[in-house]
Structures are given as structure tokens and as C-alpha cells.
C-alpha atoms as a PDB file:
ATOM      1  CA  UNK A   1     -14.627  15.773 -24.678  1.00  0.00           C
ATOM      2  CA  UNK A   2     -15.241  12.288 -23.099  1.00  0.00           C
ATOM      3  CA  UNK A   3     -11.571  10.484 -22.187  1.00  0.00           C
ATOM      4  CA  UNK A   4     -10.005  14.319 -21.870  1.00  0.00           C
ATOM      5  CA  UNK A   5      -8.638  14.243 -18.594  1.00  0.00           C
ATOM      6  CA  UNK A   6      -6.815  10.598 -19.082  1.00  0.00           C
ATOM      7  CA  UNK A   7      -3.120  10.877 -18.909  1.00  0.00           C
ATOM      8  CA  UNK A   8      -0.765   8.923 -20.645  1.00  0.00           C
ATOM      9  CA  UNK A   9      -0.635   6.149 -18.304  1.00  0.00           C
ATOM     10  CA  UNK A  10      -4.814   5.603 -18.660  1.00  0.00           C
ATOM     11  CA  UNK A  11      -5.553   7.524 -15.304  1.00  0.00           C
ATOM     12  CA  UNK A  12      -7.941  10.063 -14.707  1.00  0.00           C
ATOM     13  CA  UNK A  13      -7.545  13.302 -13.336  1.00  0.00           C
ATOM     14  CA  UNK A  14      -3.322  12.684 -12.557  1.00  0.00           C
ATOM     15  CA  UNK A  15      -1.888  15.459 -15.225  1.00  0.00           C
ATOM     16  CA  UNK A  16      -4.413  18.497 -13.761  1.00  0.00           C
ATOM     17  CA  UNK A  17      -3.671  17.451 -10.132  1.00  0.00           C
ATOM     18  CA  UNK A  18      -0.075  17.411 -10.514  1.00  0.00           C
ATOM     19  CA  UNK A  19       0.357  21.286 -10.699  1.00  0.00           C
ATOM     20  CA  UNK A  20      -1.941  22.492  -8.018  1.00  0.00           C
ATOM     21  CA  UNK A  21      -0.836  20.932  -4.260  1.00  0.00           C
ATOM     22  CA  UNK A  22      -4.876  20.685  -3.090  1.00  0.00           C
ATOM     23  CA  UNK A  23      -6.074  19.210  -6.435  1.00  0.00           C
ATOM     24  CA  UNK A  24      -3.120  16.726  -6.027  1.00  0.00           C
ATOM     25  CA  UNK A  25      -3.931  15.664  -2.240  1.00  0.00           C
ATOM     26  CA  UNK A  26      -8.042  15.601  -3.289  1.00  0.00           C
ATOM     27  CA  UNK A  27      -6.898  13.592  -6.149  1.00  0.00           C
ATOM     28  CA  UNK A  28      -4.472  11.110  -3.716  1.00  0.00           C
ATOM     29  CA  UNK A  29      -7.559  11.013  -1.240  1.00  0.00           C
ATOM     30  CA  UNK A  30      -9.963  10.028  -4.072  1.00  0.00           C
ATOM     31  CA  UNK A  31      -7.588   7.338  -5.205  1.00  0.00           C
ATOM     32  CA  UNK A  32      -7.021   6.141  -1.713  1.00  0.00           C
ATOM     33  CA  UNK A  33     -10.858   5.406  -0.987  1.00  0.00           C
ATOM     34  CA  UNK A  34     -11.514   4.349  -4.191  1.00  0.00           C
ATOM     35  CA  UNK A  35      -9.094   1.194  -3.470  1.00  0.00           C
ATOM     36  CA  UNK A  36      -9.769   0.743   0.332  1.00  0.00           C
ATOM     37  CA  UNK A  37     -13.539   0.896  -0.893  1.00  0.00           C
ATOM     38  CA  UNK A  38     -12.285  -2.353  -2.958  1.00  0.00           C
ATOM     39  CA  UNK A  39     -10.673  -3.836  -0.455  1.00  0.00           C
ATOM     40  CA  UNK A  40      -8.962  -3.700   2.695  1.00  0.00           C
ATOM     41  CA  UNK A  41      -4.568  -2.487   2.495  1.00  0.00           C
ATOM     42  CA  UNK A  42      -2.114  -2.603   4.919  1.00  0.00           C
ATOM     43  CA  UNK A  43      -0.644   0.755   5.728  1.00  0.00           C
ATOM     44  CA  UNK A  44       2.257  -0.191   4.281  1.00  0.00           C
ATOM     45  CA  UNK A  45       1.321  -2.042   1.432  1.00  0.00           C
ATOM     46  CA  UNK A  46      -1.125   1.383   0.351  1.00  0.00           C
ATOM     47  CA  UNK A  47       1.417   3.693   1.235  1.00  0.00           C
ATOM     48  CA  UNK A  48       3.679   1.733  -1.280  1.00  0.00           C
ATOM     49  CA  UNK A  49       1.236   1.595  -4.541  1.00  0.00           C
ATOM     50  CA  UNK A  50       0.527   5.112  -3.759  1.00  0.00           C
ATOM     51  CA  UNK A  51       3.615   6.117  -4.237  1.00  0.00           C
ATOM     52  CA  UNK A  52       4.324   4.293  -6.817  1.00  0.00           C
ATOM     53  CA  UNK A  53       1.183   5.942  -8.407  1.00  0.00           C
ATOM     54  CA  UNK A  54       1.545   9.800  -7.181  1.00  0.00           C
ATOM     55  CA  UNK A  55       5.578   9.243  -6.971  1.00  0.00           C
ATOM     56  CA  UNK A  56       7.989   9.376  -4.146  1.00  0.00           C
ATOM     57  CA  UNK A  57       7.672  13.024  -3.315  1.00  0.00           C
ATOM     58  CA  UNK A  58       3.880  12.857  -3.212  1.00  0.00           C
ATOM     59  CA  UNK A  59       2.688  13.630   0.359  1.00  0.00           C
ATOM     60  CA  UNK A  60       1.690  10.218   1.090  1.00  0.00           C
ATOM     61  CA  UNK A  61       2.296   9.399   4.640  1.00  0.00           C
ATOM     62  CA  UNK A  62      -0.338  12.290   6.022  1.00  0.00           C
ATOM     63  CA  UNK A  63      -2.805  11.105   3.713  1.00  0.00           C
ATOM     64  CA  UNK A  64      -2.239   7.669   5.580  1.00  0.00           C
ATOM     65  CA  UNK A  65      -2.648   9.592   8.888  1.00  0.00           C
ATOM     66  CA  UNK A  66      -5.917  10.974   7.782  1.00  0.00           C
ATOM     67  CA  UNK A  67      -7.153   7.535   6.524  1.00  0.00           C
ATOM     68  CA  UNK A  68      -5.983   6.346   9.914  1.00  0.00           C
ATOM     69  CA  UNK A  69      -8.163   8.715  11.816  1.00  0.00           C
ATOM     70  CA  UNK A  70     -11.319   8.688   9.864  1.00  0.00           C
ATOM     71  CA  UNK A  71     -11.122   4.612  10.094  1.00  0.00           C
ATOM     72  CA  UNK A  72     -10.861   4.155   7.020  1.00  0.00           C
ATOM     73  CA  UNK A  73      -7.286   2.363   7.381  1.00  0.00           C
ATOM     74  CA  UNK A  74      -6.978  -0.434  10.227  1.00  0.00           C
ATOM     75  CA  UNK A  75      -4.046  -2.716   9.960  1.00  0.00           C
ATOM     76  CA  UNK A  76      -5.456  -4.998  12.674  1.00  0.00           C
ATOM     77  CA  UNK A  77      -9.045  -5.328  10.669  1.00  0.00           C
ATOM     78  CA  UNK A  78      -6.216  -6.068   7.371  1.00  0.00           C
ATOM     79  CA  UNK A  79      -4.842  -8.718   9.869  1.00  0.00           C
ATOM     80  CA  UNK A  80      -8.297 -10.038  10.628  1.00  0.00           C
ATOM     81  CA  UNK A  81      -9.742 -10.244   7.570  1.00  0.00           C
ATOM     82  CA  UNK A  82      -6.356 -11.793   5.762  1.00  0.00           C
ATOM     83  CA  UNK A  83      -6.081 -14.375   8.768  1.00  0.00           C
ATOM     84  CA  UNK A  84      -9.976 -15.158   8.378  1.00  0.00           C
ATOM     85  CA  UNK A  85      -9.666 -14.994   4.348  1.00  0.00           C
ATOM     86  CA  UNK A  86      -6.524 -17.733   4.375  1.00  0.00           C
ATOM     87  CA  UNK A  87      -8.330 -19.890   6.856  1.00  0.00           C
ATOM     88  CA  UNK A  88     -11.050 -20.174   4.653  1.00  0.00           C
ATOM     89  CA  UNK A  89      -8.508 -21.176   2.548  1.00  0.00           C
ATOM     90  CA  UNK A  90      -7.194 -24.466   3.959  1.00  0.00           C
ATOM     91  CA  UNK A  91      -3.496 -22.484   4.822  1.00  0.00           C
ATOM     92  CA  UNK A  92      -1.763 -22.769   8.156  1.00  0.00           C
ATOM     93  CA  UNK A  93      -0.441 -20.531  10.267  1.00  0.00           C
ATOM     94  CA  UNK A  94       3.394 -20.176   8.970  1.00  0.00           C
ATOM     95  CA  UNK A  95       2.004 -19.250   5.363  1.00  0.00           C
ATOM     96  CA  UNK A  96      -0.193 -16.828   7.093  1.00  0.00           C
ATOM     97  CA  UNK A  97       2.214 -15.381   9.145  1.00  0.00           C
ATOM     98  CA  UNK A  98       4.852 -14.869   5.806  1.00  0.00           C
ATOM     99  CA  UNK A  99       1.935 -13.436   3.799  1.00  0.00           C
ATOM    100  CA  UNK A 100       1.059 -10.666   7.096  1.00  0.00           C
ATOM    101  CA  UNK A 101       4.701  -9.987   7.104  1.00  0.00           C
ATOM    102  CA  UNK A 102       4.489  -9.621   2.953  1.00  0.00           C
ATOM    103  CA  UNK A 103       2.074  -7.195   3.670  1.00  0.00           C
ATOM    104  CA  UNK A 104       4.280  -4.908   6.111  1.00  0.00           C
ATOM    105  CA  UNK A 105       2.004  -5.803   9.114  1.00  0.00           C
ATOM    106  CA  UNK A 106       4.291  -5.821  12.081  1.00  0.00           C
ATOM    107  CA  UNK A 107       4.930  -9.085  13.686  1.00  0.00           C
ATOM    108  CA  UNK A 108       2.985  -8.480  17.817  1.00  0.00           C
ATOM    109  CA  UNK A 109       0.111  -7.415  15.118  1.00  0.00           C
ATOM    110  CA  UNK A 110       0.610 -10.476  13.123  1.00  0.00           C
ATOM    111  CA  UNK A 111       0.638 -12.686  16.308  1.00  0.00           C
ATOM    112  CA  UNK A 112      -2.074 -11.312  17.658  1.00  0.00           C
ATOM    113  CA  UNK A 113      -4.126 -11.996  14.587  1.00  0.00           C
ATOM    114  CA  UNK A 114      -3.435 -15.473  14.709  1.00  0.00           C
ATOM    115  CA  UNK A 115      -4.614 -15.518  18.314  1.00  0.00           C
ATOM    116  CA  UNK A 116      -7.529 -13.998  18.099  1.00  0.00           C
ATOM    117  CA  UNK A 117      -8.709 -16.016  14.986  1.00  0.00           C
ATOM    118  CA  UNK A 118      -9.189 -19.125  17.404  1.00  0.00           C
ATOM    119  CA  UNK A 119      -8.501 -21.805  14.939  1.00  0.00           C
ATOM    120  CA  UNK A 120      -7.610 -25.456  15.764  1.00  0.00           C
ATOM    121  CA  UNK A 121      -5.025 -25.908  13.756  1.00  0.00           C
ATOM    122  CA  UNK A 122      -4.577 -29.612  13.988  1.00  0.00           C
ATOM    123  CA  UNK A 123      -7.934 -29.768  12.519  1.00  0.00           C
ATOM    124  CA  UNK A 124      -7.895 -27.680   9.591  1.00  0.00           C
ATOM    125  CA  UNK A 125      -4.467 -29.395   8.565  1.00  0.00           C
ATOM    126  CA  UNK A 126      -6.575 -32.671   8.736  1.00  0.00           C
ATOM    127  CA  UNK A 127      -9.321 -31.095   6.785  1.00  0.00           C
ATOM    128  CA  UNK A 128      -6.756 -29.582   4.296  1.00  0.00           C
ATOM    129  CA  UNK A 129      -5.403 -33.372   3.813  1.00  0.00           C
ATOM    130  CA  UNK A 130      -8.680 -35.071   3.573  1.00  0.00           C
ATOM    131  CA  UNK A 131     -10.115 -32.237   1.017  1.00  0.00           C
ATOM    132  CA  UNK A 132      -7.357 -32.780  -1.667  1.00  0.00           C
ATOM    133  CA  UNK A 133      -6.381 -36.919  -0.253  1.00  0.00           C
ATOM    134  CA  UNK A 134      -9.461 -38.334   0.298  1.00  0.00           C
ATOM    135  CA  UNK A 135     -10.423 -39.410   4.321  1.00  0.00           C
ATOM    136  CA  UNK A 136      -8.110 -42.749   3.741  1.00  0.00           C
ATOM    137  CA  UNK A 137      -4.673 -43.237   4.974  1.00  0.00           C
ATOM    138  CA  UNK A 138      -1.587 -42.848   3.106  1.00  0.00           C
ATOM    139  CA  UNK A 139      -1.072 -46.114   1.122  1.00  0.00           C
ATOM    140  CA  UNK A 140       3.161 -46.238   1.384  1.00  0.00           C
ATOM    141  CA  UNK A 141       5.835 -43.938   2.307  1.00  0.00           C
ATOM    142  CA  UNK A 142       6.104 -42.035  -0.939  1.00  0.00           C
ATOM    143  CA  UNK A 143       2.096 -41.430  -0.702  1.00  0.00           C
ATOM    144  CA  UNK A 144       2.849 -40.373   2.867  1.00  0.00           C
ATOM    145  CA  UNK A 145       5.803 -37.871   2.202  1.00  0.00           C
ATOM    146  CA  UNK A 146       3.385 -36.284  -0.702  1.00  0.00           C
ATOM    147  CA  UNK A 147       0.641 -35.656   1.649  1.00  0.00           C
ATOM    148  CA  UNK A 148       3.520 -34.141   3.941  1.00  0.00           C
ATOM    149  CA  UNK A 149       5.128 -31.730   1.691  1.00  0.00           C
ATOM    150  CA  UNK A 150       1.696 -30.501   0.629  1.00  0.00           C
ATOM    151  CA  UNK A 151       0.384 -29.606   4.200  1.00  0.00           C
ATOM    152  CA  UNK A 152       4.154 -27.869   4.708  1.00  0.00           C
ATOM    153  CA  UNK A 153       3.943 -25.965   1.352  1.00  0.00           C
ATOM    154  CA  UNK A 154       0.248 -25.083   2.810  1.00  0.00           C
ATOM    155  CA  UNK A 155       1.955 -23.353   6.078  1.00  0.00           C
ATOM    156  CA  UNK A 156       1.597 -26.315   8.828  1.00  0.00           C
ATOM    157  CA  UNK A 157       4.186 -27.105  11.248  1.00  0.00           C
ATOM    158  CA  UNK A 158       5.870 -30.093  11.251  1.00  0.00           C
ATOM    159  CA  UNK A 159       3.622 -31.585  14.510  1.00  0.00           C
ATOM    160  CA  UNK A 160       0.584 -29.902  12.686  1.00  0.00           C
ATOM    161  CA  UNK A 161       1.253 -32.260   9.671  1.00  0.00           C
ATOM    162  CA  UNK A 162       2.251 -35.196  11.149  1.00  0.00           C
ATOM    163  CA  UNK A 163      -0.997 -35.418  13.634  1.00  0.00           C
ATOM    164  CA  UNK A 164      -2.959 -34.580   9.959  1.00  0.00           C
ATOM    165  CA  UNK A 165      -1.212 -38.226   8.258  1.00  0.00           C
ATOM    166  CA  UNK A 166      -1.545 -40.331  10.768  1.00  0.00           C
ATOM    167  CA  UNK A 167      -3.212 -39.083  14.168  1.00  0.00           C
ATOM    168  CA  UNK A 168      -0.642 -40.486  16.337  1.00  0.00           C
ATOM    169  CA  UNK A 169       2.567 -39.586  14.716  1.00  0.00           C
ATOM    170  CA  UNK A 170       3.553 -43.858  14.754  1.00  0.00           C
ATOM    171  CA  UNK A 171       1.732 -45.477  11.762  1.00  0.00           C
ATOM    172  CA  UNK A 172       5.160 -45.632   9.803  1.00  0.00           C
ATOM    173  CA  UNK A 173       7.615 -45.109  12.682  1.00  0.00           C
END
């Protein structure tokens, strides 16, 4: 019958796979591409909701291997594609750097995604302001401190933001 093979947790195929080690791995595999067909995981951040899915004593970590050697699991194209994605984005590079960190991407990997993503980020913390400000300057202090805390809350150093309000750092020195 239709909706047989759902367990109680709405997934398919889990309660069969559970008692024979092959149909359990096949089932973990099919899981596994299913979501990195959706989008792209960090090792560690897939090895985490499988296990959470299969449980901790699930074989997880050589099905990682596997997805490692067949290419279907890169955490520097992760690192690219969430450094390009958060660009796009308007966010700066400390935000970036938390969210690659979130993701259990290791910091050399994390730094070297920010490299390689050749981003002037003076600029885009200009274009961030002007996108949500308007192109005109900061009418008082208060308007000025505003535009500041949003570019920090965004991930832009402090000489990032400042260069962003005013383009000298002295209009209300």
C-alpha cells in the first residue's frame, strides 16, 4: 500500500533499513545525495544532521569518506559558494567568517575563502550603506551611529565602516 514504508517520524524507508547493515548504509547514502543534490553541506554540518537522522552509532563518518572521494562533498566549494552567496548578500567579512566557522569549516579553509573571493570590501560596505541609507550623508550623529551599527551588525570592520559613512573617516571628528 502507498505510504507503507513511512516510519513514525514521516521518513521513508528508515524502519526496513535499520535491521539489515547494507540496506541501512544504501539507505544513509540515498539520504546523503538526496540533500547534497539540494544543496551544498559542510562535512561537518552533514555529518551532524545525519546523525541526528540515522543516530549516533550509525556509520556516518565512512559514508563522509565515500562522499569525499566521489566529489560529491567539498568543504572548500561549501566555502566558495557560502562566501560568494553572503557577498551577494551585502555581509562583510567578520559575519562571513562566524557563519564558515558555524558551519564547522576550519579556519586556514575559511581564510582562504575569503581570499580567493577577491572582494573590495570597502566598497561593498559603501554599497551595503547606500542600498538601505540612500547615497546622502548622515544628517547628525545619531543618523551617523545608526548607519554604523548596521554595517557592524552586517560583519564590517570598524575601518570598513567608517570609510562607508564618511570616505575620509573626519566628517564628524
Amino acid at each position: 500500500m502507498i505510504g507503507d514504508d513511512i516510519d513514525g517520524a514521516g521518513r521513508r524507508g528508515t524502519a526496513s533499513a535499520g535491521d539489515d547493515p547494507q540496506a541501512r548504509a544504501a539507505e544513509m547514502r540515498r539520504v546523503a545525495l538526496g540533500m547534497l543534490g539540494r544543496r551544498e553541506y559542510a562535512r561537518a554540518e552533514l555529518q551532524q544532521r545525519l546523525s541526528k537522522r540515522f543516530g549516533e552509532d550509525a556509520p556516518v563518518g565512512a559514508l563522509l569518506d565515500w562522499l569525499e572521494a566521489q566529489r560529491f562533498l567539498a568543504d572548500t566549494r561549501y566555502a566558495g559558494m557560502l562566501v560568494r552567496s553572503r557577498i551577494e548578500r551585502g555581509q562583510g567579512p567578520l559575519r562571513i567568517r562566524q557563519a564558515l566557522q558555524q558551519s564547522g569549516v576550519s579556519n586556514l579553509l575559511a581564510e582562504q575563502a575569503l581570499a580567493e573571493a577577491g572582494c573590495d570590501w570597502f566598497a561593498l560596505a559603501a554599497e551595503t550603506c547606500r542600498r538601505r541609507f540612500g547615497a546622502g550623508p548622515p544628517a547628525d550623529l545619531k543618523d551617523k551611529a545608526r548607519r554604523l551599527r548596521f554595517l557592524q551588525y552586517r560583519g564590517f570592520t570598524a575601518d570598513q565602516c567608517f570609510e562607508a559613512l564618511d570616505g575620509d573617516g573626519a566628517a564628524f571628528d
